[in-house]
N, C-alpha and C. Protein backbone atom coordinates (compact mmCIF):
# COMPACT_ATOMS: atom_id res chain seq x y z
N UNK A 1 127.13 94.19 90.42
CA UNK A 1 126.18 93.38 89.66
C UNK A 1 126.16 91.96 90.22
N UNK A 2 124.88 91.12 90.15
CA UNK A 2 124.84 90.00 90.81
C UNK A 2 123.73 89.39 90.09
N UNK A 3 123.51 88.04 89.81
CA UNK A 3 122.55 87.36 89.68
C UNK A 3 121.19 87.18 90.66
N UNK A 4 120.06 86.97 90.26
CA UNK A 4 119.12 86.89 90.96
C UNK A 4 118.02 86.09 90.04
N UNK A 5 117.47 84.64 91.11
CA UNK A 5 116.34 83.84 89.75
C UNK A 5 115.27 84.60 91.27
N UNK A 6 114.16 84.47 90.46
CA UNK A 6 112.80 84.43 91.36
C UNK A 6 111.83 83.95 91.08
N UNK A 7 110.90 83.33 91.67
CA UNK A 7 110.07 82.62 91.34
C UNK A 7 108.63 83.70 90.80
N UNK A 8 107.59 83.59 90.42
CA UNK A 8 106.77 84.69 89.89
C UNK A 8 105.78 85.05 90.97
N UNK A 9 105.33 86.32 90.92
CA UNK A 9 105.06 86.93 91.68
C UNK A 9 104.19 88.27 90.81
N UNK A 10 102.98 88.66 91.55
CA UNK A 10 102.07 90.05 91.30
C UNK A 10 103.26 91.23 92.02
N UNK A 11 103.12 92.19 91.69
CA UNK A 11 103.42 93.54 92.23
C UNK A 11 102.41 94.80 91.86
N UNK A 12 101.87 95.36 92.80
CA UNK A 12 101.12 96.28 92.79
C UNK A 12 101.26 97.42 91.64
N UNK A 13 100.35 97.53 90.87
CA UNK A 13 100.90 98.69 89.99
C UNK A 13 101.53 100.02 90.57
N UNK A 14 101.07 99.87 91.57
CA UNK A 14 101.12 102.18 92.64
C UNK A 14 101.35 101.52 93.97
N UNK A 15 102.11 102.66 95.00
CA UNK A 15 101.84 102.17 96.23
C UNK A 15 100.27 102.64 96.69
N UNK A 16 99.91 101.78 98.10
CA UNK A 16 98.98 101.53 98.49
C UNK A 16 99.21 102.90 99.11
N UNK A 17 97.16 103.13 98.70
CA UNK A 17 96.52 104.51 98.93
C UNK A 17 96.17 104.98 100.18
N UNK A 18 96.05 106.45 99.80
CA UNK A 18 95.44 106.82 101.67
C UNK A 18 94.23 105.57 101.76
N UNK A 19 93.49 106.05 100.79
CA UNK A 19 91.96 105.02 100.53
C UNK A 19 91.70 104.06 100.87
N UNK A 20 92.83 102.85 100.76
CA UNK A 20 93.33 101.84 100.38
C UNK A 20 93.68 101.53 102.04
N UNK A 21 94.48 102.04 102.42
CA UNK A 21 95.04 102.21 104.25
C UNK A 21 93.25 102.40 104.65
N UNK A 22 92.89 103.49 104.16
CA UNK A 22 91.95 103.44 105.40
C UNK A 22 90.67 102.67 105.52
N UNK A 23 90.45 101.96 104.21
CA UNK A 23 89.34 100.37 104.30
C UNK A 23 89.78 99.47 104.85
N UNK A 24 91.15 99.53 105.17
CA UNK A 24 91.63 98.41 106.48
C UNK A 24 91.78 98.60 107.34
N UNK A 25 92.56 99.82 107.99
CA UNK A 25 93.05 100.14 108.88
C UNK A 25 91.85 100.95 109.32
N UNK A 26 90.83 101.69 109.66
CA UNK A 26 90.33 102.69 109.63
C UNK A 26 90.59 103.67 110.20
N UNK A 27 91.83 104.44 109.74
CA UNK A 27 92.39 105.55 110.51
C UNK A 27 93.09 106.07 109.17
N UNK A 28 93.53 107.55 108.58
CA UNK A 28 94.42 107.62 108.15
C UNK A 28 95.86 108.25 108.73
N UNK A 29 97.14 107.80 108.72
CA UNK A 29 97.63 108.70 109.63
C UNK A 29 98.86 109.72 108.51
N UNK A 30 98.42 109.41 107.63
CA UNK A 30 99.08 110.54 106.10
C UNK A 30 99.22 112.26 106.67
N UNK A 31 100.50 112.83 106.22
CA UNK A 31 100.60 114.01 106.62
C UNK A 31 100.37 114.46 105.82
N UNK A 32 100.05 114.18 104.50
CA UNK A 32 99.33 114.85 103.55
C UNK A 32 97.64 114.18 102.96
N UNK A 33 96.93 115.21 103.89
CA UNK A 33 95.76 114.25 103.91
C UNK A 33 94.84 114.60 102.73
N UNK A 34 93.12 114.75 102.50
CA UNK A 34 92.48 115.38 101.69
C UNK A 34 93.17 114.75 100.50
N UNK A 35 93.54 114.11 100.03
CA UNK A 35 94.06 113.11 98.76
C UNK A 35 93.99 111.31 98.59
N UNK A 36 92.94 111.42 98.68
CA UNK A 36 92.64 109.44 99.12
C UNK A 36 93.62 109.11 97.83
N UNK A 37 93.83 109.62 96.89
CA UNK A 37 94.29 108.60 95.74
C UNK A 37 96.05 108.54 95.86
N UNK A 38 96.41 109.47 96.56
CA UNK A 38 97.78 109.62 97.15
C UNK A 38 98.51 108.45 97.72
N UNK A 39 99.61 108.40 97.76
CA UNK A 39 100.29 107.30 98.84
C UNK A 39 100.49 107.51 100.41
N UNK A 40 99.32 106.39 101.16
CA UNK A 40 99.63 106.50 102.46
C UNK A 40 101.32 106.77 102.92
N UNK A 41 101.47 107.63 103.96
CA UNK A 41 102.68 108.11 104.49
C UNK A 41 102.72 108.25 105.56
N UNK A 42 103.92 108.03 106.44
CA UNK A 42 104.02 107.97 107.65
C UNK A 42 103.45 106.76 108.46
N UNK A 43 103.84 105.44 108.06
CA UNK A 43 103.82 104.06 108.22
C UNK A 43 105.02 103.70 108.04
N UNK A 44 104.93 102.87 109.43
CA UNK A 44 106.20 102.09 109.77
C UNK A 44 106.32 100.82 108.85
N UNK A 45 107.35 99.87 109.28
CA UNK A 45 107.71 98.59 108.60
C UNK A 45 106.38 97.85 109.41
N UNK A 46 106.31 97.98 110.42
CA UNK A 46 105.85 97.54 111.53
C UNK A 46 104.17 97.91 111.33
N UNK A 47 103.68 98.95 110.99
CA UNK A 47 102.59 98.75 110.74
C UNK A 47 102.07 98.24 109.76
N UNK A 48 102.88 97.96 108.48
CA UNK A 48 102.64 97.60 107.19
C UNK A 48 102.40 96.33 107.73
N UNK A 49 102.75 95.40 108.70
CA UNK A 49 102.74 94.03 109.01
C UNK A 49 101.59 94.02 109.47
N UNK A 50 101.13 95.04 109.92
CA UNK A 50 99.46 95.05 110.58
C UNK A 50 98.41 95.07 109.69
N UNK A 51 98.42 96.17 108.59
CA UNK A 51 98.25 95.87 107.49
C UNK A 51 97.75 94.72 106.77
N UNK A 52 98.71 94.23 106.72
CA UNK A 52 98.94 92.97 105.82
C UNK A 52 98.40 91.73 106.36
N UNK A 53 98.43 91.76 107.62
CA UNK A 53 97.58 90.73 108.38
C UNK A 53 96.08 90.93 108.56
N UNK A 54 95.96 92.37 108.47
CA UNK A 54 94.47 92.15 108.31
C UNK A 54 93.48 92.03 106.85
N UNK A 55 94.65 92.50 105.76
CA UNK A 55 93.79 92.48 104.52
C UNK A 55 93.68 91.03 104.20
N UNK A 56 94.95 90.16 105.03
CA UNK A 56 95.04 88.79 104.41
C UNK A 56 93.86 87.64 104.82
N UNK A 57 93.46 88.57 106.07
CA UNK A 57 92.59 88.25 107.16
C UNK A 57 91.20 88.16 106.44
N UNK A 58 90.95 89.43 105.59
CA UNK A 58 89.95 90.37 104.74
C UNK A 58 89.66 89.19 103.72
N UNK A 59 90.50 88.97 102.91
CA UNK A 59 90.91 88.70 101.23
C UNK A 59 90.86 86.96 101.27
N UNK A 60 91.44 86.57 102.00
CA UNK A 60 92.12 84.69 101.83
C UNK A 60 93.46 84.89 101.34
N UNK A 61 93.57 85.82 101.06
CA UNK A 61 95.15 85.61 99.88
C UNK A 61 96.35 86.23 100.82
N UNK A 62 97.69 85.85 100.04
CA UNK A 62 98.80 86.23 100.61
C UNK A 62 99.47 87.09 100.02
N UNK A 63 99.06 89.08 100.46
CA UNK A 63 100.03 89.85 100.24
C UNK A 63 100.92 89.73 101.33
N UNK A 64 102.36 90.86 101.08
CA UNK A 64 102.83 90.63 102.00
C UNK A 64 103.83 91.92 101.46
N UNK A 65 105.36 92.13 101.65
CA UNK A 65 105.84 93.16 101.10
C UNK A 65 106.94 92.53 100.19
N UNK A 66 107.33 93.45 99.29
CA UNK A 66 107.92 92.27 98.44
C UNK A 66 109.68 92.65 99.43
N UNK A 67 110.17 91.44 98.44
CA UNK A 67 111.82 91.53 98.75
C UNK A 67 112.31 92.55 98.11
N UNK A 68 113.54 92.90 98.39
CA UNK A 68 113.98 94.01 97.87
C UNK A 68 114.45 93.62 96.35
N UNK A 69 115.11 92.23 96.31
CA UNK A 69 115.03 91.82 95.09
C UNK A 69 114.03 91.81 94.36
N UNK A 70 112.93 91.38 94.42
CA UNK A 70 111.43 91.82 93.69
C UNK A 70 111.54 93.04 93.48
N UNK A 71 111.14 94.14 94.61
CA UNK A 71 110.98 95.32 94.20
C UNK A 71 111.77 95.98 93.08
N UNK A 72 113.68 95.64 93.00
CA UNK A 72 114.62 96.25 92.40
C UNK A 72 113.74 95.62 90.80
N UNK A 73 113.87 94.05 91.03
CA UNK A 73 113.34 93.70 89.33
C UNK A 73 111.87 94.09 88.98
N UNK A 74 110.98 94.49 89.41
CA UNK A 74 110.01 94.90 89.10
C UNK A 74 110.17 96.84 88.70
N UNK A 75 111.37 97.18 89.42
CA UNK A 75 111.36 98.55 88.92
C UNK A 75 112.35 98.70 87.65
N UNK A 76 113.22 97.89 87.58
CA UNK A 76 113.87 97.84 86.20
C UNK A 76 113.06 97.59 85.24
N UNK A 77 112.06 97.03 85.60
CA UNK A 77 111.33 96.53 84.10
C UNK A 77 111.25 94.88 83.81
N UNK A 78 111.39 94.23 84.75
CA UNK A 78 111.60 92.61 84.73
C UNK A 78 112.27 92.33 83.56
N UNK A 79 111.38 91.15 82.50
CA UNK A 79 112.47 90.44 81.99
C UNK A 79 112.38 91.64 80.25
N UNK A 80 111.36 92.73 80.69
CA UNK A 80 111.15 93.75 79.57
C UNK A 80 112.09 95.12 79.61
N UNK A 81 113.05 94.61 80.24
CA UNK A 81 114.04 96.19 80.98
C UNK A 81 114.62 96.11 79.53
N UNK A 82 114.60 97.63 79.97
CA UNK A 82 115.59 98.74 78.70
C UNK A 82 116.43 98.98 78.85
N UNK A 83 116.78 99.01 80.68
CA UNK A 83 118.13 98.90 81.23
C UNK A 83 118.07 100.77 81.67
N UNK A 84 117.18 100.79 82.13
CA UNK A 84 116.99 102.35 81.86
C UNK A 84 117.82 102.90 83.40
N UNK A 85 117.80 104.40 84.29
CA UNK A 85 118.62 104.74 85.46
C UNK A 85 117.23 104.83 86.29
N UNK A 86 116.19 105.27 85.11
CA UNK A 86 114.75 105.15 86.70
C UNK A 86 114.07 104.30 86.30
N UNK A 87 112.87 104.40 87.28
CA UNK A 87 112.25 103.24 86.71
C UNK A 87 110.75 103.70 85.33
N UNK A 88 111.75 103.14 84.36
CA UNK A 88 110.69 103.31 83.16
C UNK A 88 111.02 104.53 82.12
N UNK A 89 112.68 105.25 82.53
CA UNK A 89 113.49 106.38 81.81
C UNK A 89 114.47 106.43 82.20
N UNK A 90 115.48 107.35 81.55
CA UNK A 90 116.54 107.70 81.54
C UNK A 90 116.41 109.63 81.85
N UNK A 91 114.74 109.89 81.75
CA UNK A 91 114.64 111.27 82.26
C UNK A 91 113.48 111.23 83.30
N UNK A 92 114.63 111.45 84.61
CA UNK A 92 113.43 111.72 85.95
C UNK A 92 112.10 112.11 85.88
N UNK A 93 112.56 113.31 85.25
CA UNK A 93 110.83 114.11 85.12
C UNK A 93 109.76 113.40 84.52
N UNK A 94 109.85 112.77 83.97
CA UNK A 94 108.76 111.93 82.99
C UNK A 94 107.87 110.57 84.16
N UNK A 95 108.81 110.18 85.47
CA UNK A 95 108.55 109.03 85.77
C UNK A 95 108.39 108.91 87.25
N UNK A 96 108.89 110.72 88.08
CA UNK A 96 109.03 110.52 89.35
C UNK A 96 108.53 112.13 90.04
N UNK A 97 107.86 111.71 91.12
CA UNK A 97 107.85 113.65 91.91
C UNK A 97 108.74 113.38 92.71
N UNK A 98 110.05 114.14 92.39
CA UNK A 98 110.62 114.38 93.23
C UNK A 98 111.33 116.19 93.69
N UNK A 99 112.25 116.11 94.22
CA UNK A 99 112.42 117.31 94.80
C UNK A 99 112.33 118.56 94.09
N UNK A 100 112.60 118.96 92.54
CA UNK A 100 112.34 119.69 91.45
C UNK A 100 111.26 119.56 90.91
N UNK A 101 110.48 118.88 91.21
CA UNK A 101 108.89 118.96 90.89
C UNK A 101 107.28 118.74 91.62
N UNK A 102 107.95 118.05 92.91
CA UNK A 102 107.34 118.08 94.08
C UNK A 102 106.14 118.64 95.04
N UNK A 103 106.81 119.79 94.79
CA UNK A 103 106.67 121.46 96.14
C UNK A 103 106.28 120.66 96.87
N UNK A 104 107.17 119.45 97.19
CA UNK A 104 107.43 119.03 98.69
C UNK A 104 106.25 118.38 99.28
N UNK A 105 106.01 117.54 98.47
CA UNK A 105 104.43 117.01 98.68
C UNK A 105 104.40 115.72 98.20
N UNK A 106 103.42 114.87 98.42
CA UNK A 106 103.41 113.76 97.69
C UNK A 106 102.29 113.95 96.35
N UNK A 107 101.69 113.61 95.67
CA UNK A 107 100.97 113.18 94.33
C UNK A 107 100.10 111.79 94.22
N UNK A 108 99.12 112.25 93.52
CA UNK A 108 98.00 110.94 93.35
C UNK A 108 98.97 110.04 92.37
N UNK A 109 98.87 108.94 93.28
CA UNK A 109 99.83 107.54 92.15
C UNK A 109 99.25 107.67 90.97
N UNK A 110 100.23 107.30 90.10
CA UNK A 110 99.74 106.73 88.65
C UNK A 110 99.58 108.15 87.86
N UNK A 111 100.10 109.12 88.17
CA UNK A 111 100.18 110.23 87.29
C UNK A 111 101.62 110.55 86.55
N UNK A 112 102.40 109.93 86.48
CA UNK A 112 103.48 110.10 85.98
C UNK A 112 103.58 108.85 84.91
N UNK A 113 104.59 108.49 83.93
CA UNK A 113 104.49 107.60 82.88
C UNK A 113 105.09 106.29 83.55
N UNK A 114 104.38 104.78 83.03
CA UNK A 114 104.87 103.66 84.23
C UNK A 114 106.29 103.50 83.35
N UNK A 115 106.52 102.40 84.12
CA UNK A 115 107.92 101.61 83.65
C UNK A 115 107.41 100.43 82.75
N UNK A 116 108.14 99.56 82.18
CA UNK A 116 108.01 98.88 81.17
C UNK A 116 107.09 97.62 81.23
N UNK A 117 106.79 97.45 82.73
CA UNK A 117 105.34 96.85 82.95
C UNK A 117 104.29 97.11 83.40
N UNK A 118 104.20 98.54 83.03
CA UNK A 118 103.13 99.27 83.50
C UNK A 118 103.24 99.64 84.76
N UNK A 119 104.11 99.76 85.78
CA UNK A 119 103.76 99.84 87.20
C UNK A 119 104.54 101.26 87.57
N UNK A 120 103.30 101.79 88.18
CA UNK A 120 104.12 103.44 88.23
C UNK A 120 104.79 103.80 89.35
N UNK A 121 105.33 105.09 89.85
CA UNK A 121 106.17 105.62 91.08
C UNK A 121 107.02 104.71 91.61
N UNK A 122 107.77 103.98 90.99
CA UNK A 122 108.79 103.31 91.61
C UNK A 122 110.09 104.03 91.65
N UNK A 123 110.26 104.84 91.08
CA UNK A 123 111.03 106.37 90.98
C UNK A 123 110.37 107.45 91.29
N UNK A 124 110.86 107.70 92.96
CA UNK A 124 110.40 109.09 93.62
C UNK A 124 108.42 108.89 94.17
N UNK A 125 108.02 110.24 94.51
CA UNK A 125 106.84 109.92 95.07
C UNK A 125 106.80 109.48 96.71
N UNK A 126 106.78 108.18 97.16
CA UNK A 126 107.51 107.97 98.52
C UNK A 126 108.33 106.84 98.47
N UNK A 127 109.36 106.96 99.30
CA UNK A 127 110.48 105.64 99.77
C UNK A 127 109.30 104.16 99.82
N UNK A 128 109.70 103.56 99.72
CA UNK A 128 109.25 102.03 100.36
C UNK A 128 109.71 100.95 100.37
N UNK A 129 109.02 100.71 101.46
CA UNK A 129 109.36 99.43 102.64
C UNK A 129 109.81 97.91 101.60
N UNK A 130 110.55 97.86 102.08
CA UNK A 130 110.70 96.13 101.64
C UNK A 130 111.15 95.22 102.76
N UNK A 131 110.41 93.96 102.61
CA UNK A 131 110.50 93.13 103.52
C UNK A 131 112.26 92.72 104.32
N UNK A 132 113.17 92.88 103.64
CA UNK A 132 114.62 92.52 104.22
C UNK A 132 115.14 93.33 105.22
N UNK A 133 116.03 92.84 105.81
CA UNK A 133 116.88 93.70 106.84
C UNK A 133 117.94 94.08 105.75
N UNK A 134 118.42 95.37 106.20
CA UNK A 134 119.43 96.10 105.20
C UNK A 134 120.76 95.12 105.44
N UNK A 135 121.53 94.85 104.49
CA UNK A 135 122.95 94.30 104.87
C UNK A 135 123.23 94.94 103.56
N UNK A 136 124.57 95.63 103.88
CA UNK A 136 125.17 96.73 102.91
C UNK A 136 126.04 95.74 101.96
N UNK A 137 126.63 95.00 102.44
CA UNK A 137 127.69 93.64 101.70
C UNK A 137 126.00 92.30 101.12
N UNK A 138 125.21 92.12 101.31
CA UNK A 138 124.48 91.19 101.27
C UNK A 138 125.00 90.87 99.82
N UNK A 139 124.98 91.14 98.72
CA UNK A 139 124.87 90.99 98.00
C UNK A 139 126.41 90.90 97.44
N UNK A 140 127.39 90.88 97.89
CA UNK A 140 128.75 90.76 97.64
C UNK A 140 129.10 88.92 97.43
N UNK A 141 128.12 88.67 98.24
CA UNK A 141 128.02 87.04 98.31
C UNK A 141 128.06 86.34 96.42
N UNK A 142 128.93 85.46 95.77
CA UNK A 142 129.08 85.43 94.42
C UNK A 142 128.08 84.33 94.23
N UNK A 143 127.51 84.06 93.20
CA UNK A 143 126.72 82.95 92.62
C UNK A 143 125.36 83.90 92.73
N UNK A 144 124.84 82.49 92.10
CA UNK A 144 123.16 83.23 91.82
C UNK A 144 122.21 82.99 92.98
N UNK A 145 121.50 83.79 93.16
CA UNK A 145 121.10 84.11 94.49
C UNK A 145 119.48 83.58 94.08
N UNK A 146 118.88 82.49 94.50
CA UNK A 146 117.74 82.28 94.40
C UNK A 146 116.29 82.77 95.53
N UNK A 147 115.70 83.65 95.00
CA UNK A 147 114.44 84.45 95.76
C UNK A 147 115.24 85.06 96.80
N UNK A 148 116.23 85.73 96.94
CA UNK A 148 117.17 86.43 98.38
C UNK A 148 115.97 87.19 99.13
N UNK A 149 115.99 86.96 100.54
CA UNK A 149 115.38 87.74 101.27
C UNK A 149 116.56 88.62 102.11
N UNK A 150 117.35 88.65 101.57
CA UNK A 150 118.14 89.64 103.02
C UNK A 150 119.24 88.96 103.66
N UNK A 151 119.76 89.94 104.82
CA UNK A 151 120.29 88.73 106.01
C UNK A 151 119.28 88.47 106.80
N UNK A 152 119.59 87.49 107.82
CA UNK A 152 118.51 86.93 108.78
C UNK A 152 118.29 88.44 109.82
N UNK A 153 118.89 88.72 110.04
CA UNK A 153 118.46 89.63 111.02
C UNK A 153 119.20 91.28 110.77
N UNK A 154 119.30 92.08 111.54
CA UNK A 154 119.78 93.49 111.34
C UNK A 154 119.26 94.32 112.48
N UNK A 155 119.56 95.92 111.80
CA UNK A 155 119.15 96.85 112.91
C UNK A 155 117.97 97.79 112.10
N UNK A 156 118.51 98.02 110.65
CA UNK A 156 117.19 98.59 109.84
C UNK A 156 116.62 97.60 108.32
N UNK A 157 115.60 98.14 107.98
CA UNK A 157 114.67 97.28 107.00
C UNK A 157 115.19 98.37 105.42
N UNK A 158 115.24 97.48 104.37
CA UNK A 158 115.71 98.88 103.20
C UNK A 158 114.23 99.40 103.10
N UNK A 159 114.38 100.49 102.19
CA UNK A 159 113.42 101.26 101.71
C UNK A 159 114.26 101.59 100.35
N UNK A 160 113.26 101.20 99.26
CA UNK A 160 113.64 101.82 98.03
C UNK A 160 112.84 102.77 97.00
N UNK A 161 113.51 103.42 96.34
CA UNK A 161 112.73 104.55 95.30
C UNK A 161 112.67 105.84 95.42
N UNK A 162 113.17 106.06 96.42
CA UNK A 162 113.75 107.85 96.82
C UNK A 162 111.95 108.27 96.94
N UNK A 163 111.91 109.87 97.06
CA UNK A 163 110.75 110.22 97.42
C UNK A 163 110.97 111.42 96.82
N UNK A 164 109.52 112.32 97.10
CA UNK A 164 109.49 113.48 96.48
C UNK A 164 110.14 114.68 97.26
N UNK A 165 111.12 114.01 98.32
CA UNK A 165 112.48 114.96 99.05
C UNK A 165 113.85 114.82 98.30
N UNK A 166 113.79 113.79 97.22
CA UNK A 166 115.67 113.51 96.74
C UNK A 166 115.18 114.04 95.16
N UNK A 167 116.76 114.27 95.38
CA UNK A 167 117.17 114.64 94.33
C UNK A 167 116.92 113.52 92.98
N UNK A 168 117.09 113.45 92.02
CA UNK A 168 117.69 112.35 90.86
C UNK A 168 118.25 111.35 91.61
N UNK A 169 119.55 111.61 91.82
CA UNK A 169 121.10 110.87 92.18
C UNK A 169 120.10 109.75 93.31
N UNK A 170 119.07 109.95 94.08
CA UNK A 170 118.74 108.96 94.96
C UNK A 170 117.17 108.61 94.85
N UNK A 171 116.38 108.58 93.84
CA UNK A 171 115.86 108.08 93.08
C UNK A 171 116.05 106.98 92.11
N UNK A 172 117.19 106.52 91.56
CA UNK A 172 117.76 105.67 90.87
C UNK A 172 116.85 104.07 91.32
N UNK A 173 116.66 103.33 90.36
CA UNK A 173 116.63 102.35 90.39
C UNK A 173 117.48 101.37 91.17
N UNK A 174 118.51 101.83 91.37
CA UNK A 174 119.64 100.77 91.80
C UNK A 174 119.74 101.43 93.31
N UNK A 175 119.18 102.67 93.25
CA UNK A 175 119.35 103.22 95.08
C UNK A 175 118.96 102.57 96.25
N UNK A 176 120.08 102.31 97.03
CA UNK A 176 119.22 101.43 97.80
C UNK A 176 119.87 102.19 99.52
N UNK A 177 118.56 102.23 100.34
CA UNK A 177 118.61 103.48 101.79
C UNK A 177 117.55 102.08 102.66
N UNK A 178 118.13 102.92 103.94
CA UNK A 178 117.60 102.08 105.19
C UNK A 178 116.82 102.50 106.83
N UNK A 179 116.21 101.98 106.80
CA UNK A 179 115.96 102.72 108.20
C UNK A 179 115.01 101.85 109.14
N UNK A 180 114.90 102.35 110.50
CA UNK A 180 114.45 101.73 111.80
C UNK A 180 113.23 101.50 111.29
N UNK A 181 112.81 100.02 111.98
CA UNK A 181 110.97 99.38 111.53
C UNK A 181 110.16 100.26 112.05
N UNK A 182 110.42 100.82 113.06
CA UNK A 182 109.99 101.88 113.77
C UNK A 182 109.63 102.86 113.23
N UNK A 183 110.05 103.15 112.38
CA UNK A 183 110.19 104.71 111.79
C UNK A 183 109.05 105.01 111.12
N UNK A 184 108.21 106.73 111.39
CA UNK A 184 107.56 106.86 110.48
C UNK A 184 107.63 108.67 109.98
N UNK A 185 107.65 108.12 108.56
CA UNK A 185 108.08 110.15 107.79
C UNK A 185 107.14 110.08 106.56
N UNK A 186 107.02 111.03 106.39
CA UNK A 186 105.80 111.85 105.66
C UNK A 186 106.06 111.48 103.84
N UNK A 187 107.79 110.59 103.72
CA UNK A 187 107.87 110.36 103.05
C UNK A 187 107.98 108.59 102.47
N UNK A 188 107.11 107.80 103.68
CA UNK A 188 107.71 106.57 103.31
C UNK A 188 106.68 105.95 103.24
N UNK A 189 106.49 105.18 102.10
CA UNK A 189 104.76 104.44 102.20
C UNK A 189 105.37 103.21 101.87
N UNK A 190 104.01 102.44 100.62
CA UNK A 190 104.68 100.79 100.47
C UNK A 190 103.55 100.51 99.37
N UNK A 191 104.33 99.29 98.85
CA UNK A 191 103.42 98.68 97.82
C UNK A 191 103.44 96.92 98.24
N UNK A 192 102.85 96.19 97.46
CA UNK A 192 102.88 94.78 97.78
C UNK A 192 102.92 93.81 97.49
N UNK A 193 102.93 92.87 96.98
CA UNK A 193 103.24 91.71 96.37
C UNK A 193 102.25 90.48 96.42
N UNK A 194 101.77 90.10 95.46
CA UNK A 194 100.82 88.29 96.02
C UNK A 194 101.64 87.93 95.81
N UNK A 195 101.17 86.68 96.30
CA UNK A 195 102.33 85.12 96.03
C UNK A 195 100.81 83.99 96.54
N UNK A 196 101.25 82.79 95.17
CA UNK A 196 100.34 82.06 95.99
C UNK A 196 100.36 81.01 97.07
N UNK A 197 101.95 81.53 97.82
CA UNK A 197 101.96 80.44 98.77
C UNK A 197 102.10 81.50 100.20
């Protein structure tokens, strides 16, 4: 357990859609296609930055991906948490597709019940990207940690929220997994964050 202040911030209700990917990007590269309302999959850290530079390009405004600290307090439920193990229950099924309800597929966002600020699939559905480099101790550091982005540098970026391949046990709110910017799997999409600076 650790302290964390943050300054305020939007978070996407759902991760960003095939639909959604492909009015910017115009390509979809989803392995589960024929579902625009679905979560784009199979995007890197690295393309999400492409992404993001062009909607910002699009829009005037500044999305971007959130911190992993954002993401964790926005899936607990911010300052409305129940203190629950997923995000928005204490029973998977109600809040996540994952591997027991799945058939190994992803799902149109926003069909499962949200968490306590309305914002859905933050438990299961697909992994996602958050802006930090993984440091497994980062957070061992004592005192209150104001807006933490990470360590400065690393070898992988986290991804949080398990997907519709894990079990419960890695779905958890508090789960936290990592991998190459590089990387792209059928199970890892993203959501996003404004800020107005």
């Amino acid at each position: 357990m650790h302290y964390v202040k943050l300054d305020d911030f939007y978070i996407s209700s759902h991760e960003i859609t095939q639909k959604e990917w492909y009015e910017i990007m115009g390509a979809n590269p989803s392995a589960f296609k024929g579902c625009e309302d679905c979560p784009v999959d199979r995007v890197s850290w690295k393309d999400v930055q492409t992404f993001v530079t062009r909607l910002n390009e699009k829009t005037g405004l500044n999305y971007r991906l959130p911190t992993e600290a954002e993401w964790e307090y926005a899936a607990r439920g911010g300052n409305k948490s129940l203190d629950q193990k997923y995000a928005g229950s204490n029973d998977p099924k109600t809040v996540a597709w994952m591997k027991s309800n799945s058939r190994a597929r992803t799902h149109p966002v926003g069909t499962k019940q949200p968490n306590e600020l309305g914002i859905y699939d933050m438990s299961g559905n697909v992994l996602e990207w958050c802006s930090d480099w993984f440091g497994k101790s980062y957070y061992r550091i004592k005192g209150t940690h104001h807006n933490p982005t990470g360590p400065r540098k690393g070898v992988e970026r986290v991804v949080r929220g398990g997907s519709y391949k894990y079990d419960a046990s890695l779905i958890r709110a508090a789960a936290r997994l990592d991998l190459r910017e590089k990387s792209r799997y059928p199970d890892v999409g993203f959501r996003l964050v404004l800020t107005e600076k």
